[in-house]
PDB file of N, CA and C in Angstrom:
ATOM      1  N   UNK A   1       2.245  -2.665 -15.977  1.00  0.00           N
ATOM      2  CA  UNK A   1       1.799  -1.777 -14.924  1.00  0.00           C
ATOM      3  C   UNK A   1       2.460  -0.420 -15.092  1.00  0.00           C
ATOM      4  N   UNK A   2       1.515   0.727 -14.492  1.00  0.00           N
ATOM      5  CA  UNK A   2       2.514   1.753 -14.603  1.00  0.00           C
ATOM      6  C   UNK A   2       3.268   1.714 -13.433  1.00  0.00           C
ATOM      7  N   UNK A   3       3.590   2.142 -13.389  1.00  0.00           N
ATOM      8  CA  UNK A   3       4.732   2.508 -12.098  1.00  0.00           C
ATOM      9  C   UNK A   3       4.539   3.795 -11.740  1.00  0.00           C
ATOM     10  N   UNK A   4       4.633   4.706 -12.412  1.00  0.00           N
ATOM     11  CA  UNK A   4       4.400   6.447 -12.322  1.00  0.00           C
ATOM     12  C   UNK A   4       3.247   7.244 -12.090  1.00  0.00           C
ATOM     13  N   UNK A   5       2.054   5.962 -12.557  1.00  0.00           N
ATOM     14  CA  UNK A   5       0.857   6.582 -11.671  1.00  0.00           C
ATOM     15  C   UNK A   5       0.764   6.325  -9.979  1.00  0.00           C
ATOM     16  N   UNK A   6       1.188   5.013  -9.435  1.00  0.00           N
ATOM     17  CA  UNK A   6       1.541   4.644  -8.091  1.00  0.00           C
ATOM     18  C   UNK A   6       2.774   5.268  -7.300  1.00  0.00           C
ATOM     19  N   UNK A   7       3.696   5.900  -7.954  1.00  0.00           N
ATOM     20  CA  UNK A   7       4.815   6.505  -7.688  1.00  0.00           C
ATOM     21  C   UNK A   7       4.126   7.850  -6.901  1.00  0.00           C
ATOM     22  N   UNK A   8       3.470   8.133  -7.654  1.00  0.00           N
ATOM     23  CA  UNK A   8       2.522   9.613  -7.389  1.00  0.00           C
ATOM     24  C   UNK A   8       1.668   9.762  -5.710  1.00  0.00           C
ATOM     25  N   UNK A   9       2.009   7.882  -5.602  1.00  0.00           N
ATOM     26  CA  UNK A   9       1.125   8.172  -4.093  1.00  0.00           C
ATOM     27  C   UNK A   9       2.110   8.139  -3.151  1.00  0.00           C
ATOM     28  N   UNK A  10       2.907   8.005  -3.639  1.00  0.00           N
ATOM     29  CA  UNK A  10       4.374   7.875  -2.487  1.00  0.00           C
ATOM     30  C   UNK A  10       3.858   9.005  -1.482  1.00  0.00           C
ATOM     31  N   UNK A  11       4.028   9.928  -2.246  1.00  0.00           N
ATOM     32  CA  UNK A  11       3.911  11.835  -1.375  1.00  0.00           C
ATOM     33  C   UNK A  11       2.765  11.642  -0.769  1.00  0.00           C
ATOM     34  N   UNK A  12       2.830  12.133   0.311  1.00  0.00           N
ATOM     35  CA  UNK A  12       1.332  12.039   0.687  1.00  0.00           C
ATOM     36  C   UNK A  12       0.900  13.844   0.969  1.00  0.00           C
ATOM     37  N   UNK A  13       0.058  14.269   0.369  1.00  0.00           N
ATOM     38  CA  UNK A  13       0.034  15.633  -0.288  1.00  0.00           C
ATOM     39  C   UNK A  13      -1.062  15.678   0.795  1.00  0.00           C
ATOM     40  N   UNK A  14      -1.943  15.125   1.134  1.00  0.00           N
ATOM     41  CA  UNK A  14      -3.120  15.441   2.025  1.00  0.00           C
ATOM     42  C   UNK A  14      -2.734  15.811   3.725  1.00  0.00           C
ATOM     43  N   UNK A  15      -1.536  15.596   3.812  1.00  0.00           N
ATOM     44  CA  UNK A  15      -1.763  16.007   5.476  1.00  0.00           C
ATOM     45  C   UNK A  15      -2.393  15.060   6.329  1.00  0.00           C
ATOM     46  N   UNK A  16      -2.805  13.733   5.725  1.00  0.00           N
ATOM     47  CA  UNK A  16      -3.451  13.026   7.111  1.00  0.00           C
ATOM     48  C   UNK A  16      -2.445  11.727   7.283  1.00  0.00           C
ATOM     49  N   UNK A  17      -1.298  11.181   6.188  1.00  0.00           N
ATOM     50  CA  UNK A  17      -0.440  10.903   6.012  1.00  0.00           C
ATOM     51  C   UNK A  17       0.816  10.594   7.497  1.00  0.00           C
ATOM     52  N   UNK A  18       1.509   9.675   7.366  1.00  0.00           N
ATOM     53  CA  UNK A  18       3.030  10.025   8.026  1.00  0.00           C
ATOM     54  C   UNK A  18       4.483   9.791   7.176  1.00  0.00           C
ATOM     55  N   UNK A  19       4.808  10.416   7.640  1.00  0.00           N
ATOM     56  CA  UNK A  19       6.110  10.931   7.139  1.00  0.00           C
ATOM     57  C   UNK A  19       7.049   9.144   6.593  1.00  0.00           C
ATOM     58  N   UNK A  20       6.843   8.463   7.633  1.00  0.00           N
ATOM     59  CA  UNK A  20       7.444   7.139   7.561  1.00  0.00           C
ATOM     60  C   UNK A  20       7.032   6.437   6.325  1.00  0.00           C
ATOM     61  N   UNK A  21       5.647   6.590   6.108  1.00  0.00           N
ATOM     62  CA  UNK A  21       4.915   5.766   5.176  1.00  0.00           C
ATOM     63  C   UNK A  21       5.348   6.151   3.763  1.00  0.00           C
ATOM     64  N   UNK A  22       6.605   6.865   3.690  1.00  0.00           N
ATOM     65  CA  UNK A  22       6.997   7.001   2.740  1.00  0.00           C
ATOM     66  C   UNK A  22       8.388   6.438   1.859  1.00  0.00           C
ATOM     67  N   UNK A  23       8.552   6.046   3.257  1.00  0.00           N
ATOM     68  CA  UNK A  23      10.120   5.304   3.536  1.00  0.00           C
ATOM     69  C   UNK A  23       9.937   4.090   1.953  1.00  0.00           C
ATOM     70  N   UNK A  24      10.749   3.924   1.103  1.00  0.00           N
ATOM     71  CA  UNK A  24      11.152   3.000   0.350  1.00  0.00           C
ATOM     72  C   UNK A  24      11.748   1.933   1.100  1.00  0.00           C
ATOM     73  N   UNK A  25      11.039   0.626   0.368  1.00  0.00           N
ATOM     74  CA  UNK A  25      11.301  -0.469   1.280  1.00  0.00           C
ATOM     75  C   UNK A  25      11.856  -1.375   0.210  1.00  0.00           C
ATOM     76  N   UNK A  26      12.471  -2.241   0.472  1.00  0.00           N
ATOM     77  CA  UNK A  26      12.665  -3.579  -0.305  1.00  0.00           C
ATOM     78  C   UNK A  26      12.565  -4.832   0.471  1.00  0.00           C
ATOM     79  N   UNK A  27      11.347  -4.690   1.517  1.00  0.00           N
ATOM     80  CA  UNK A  27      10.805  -5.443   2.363  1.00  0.00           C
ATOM     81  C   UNK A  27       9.357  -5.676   1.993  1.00  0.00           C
ATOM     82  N   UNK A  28       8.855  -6.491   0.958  1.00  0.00           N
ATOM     83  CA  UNK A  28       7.208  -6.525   0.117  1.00  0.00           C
ATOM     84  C   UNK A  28       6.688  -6.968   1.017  1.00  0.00           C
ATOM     85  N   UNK A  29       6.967  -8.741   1.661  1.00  0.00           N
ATOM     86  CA  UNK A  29       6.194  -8.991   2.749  1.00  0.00           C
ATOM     87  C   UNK A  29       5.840  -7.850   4.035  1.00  0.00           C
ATOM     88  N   UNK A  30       6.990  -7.554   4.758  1.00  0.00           N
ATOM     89  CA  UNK A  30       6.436  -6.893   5.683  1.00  0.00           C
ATOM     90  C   UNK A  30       6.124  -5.373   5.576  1.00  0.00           C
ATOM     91  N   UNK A  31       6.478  -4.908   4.194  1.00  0.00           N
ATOM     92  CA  UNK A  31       5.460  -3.887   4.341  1.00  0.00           C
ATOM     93  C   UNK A  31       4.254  -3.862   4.222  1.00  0.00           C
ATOM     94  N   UNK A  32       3.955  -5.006   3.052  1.00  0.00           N
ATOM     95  CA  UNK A  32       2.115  -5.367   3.374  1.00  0.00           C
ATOM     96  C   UNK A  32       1.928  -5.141   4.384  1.00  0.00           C
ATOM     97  N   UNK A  33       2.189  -6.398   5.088  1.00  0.00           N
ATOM     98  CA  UNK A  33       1.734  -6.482   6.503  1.00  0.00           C
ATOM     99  C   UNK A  33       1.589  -5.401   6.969  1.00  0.00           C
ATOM    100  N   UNK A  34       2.517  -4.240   7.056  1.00  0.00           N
ATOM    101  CA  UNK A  34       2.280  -2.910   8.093  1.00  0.00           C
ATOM    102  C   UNK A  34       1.313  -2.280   7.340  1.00  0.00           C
ATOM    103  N   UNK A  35       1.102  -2.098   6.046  1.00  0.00           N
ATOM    104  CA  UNK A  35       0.069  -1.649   5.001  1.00  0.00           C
ATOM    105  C   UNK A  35      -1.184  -2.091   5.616  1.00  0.00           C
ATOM    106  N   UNK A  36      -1.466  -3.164   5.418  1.00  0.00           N
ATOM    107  CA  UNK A  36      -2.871  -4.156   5.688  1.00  0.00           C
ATOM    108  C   UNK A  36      -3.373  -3.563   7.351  1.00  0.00           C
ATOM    109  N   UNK A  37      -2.037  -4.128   8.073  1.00  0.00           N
ATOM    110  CA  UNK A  37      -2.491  -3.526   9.772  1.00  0.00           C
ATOM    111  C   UNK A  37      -2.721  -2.035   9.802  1.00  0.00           C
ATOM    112  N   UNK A  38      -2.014  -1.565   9.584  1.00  0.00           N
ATOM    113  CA  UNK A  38      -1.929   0.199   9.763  1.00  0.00           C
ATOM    114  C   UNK A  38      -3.875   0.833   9.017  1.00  0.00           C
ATOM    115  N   UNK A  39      -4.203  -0.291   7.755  1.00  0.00           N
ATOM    116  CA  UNK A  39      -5.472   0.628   7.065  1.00  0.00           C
ATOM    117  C   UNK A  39      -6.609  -0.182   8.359  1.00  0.00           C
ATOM    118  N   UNK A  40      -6.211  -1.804   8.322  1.00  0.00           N
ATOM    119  CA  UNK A  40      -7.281  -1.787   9.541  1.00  0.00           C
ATOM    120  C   UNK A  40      -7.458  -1.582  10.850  1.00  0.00           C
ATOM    121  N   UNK A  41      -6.636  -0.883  11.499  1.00  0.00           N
ATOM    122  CA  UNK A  41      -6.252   0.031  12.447  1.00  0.00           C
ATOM    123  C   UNK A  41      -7.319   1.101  12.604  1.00  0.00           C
ATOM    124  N   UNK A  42      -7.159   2.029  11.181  1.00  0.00           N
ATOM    125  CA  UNK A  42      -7.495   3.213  11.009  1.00  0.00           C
ATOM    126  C   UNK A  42      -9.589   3.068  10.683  1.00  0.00           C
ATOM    127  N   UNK A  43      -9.661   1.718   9.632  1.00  0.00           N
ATOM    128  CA  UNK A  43     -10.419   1.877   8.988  1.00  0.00           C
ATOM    129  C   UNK A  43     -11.777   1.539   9.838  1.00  0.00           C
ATOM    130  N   UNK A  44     -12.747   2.365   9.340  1.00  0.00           N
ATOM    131  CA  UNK A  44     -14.346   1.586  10.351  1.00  0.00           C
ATOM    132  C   UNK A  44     -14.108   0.084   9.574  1.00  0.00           C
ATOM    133  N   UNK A  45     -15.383  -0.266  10.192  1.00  0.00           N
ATOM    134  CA  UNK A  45     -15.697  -2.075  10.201  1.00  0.00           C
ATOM    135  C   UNK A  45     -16.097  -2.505   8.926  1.00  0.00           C
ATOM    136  N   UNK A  46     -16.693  -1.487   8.473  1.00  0.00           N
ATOM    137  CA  UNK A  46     -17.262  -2.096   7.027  1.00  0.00           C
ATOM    138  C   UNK A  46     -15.772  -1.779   5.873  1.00  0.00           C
ATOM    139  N   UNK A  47     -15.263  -1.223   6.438  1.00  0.00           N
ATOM    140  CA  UNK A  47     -13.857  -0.813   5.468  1.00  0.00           C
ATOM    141  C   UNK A  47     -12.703  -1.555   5.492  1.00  0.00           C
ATOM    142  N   UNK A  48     -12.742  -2.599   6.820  1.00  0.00           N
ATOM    143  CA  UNK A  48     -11.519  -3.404   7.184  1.00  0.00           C
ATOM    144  C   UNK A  48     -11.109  -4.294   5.528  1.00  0.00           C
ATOM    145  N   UNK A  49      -9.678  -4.310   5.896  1.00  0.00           N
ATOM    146  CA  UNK A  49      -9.157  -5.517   4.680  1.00  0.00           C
ATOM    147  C   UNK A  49      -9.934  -7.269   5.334  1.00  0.00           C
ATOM    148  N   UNK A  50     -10.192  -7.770   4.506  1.00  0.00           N
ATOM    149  CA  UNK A  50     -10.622  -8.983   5.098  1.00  0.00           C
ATOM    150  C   UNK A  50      -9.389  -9.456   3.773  1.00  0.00           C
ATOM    151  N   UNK A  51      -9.032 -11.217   4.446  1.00  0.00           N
ATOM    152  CA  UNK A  51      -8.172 -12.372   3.860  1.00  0.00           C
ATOM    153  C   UNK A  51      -8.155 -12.356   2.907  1.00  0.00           C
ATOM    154  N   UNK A  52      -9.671 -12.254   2.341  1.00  0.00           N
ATOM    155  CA  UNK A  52      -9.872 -12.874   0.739  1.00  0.00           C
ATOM    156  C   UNK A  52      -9.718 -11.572  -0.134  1.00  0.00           C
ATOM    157  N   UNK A  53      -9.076 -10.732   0.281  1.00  0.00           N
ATOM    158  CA  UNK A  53      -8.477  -9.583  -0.376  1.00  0.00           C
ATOM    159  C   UNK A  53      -7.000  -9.211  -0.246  1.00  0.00           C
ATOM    160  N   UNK A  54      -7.106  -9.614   0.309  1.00  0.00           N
ATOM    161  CA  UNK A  54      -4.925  -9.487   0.172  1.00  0.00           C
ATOM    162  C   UNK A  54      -4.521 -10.736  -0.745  1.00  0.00           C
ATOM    163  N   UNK A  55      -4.861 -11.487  -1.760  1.00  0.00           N
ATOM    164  CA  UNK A  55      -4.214 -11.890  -2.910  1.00  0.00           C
ATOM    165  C   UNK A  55      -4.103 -10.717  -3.576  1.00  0.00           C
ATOM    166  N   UNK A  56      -5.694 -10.042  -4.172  1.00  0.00           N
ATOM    167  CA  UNK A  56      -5.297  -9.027  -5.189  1.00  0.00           C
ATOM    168  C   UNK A  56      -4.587  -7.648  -4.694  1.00  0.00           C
ATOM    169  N   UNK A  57      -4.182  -7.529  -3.293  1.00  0.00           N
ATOM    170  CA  UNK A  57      -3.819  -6.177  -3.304  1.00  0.00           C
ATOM    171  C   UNK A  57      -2.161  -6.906  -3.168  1.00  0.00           C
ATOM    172  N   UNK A  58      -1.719  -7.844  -2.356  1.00  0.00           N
ATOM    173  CA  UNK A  58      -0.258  -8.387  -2.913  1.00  0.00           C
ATOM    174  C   UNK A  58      -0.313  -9.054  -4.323  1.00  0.00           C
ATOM    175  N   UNK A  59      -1.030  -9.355  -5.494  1.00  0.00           N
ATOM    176  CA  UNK A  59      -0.714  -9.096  -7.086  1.00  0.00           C
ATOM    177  C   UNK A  59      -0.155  -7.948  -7.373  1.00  0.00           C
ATOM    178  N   UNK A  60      -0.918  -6.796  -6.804  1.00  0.00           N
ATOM    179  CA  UNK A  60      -0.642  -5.396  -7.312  1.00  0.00           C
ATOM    180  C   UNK A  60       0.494  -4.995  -7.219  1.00  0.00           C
ATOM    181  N   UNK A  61       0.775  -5.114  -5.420  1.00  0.00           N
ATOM    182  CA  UNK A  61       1.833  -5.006  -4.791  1.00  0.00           C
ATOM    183  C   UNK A  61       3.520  -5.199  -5.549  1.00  0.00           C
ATOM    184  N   UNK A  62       3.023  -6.513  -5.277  1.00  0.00           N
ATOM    185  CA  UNK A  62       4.315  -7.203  -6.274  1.00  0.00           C
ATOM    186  C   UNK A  62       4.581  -7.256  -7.458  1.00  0.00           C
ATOM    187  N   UNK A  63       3.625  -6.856  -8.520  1.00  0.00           N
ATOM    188  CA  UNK A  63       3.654  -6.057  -9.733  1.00  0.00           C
ATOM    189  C   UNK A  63       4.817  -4.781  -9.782  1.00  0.00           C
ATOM    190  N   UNK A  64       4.212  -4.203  -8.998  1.00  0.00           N
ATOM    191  CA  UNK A  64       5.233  -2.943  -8.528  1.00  0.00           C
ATOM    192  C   UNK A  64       6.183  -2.699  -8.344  1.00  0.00           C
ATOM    193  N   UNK A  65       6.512  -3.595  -7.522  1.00  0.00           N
ATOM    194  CA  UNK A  65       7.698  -3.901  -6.723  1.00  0.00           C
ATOM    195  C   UNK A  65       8.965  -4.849  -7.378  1.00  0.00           C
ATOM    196  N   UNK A  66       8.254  -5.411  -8.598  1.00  0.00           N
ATOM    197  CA  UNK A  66       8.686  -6.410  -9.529  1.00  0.00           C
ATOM    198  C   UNK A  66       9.398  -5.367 -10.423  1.00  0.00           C
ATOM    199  N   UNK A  67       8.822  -3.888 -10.643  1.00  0.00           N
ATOM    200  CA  UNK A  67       9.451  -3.525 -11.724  1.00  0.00           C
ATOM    201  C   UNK A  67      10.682  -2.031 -11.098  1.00  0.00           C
ATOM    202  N   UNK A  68       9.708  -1.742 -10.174  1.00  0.00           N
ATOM    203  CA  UNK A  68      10.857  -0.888  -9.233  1.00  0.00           C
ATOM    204  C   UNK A  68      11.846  -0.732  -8.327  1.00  0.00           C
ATOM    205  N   UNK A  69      11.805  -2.270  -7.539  1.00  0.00           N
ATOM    206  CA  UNK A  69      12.249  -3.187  -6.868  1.00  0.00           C
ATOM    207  C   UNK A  69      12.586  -1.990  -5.563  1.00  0.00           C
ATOM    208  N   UNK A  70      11.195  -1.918  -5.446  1.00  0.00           N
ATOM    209  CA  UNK A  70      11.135  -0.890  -3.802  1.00  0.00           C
ATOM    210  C   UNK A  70       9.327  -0.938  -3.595  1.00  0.00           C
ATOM    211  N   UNK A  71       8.613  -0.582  -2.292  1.00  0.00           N
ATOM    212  CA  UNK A  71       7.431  -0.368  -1.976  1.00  0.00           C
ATOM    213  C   UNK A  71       7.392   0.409  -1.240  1.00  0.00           C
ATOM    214  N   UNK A  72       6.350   1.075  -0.363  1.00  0.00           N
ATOM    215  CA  UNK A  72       6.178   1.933   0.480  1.00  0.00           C
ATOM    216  C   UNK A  72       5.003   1.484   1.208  1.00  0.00           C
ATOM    217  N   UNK A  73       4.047   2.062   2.049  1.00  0.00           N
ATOM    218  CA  UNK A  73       3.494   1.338   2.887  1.00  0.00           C
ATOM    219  C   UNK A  73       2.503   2.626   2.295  1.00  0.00           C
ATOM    220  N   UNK A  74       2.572   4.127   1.550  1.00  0.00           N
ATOM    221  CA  UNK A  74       1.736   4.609   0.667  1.00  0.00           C
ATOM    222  C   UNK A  74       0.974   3.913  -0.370  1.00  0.00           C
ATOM    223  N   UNK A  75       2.047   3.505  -1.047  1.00  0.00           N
ATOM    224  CA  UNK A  75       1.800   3.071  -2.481  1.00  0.00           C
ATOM    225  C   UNK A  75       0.863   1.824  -2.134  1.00  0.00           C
ATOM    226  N   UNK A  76       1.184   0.414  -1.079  1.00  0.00           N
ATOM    227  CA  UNK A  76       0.092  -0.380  -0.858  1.00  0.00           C
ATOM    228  C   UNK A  76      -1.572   0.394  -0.242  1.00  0.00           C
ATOM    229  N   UNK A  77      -1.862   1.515   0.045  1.00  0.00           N
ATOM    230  CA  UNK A  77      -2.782   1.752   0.913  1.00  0.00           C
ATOM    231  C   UNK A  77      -3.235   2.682   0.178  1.00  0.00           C
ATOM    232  N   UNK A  78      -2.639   2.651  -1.471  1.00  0.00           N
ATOM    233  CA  UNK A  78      -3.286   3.697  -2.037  1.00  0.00           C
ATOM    234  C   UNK A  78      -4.151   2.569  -2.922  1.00  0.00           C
ATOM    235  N   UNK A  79      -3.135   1.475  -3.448  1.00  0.00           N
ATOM    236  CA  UNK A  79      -3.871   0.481  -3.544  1.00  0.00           C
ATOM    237  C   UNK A  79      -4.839  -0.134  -3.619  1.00  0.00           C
ATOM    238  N   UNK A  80      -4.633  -0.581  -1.841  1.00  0.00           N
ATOM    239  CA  UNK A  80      -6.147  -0.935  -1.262  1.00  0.00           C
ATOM    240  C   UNK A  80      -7.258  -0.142  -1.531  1.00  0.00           C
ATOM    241  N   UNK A  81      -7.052   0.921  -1.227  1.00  0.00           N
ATOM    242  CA  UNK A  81      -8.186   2.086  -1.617  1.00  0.00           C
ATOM    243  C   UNK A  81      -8.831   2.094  -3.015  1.00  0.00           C
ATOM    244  N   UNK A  82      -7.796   2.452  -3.871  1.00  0.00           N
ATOM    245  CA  UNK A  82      -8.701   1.395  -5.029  1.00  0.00           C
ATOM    246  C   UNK A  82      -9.187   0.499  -5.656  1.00  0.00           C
ATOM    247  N   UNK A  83      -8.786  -0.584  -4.708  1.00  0.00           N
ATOM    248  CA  UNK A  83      -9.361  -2.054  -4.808  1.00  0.00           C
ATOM    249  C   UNK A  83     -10.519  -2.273  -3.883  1.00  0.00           C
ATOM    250  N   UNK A  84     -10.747  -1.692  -2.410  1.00  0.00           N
ATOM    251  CA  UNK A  84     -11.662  -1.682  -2.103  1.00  0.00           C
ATOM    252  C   UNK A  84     -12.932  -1.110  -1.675  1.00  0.00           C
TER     253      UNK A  84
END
């Protein structure tokens, strides 16, 4: 995996972002979780995370996190976004 292309989403350069979601975690489970809640929070209905998609976005996740041994609640939701 790279690491340095996902590193890149840490920042959140767009302004629609929060400041928190940038926080380095060494909490994988529950930052998913705030990842997963926080996009279907935000997201319309046809965009929600459904079940049978959080294996591959915690593969990714923990890929990541396996080699940097930190996450962010960016880096999962940049993720998702390109997984779904």
């Amino acid at each position: 995996m790279n690491t340095k292309y996902w590193i890149d989403y840490n920042i959140d350069t767009s302004g629609q972002g929060r400041l928190e979601f940038e926080n380095k975690s060494t909490d994988l489970e529950g930052t998913l979780k705030e990842a997963i809640d926080d996009w279907n929070i935000e997201a319309d209905d046809e965009n929600q995370i459904e079940s049978y998609q959080i294996p591959n976005i915690k593969k990714l996740a923990s890929e990541f996190f396996n080699e940097e041994h930190w996450i962010s609640v960016n880096i999962i939701q940049a993720m998702i976004s390109q997984e779904s």
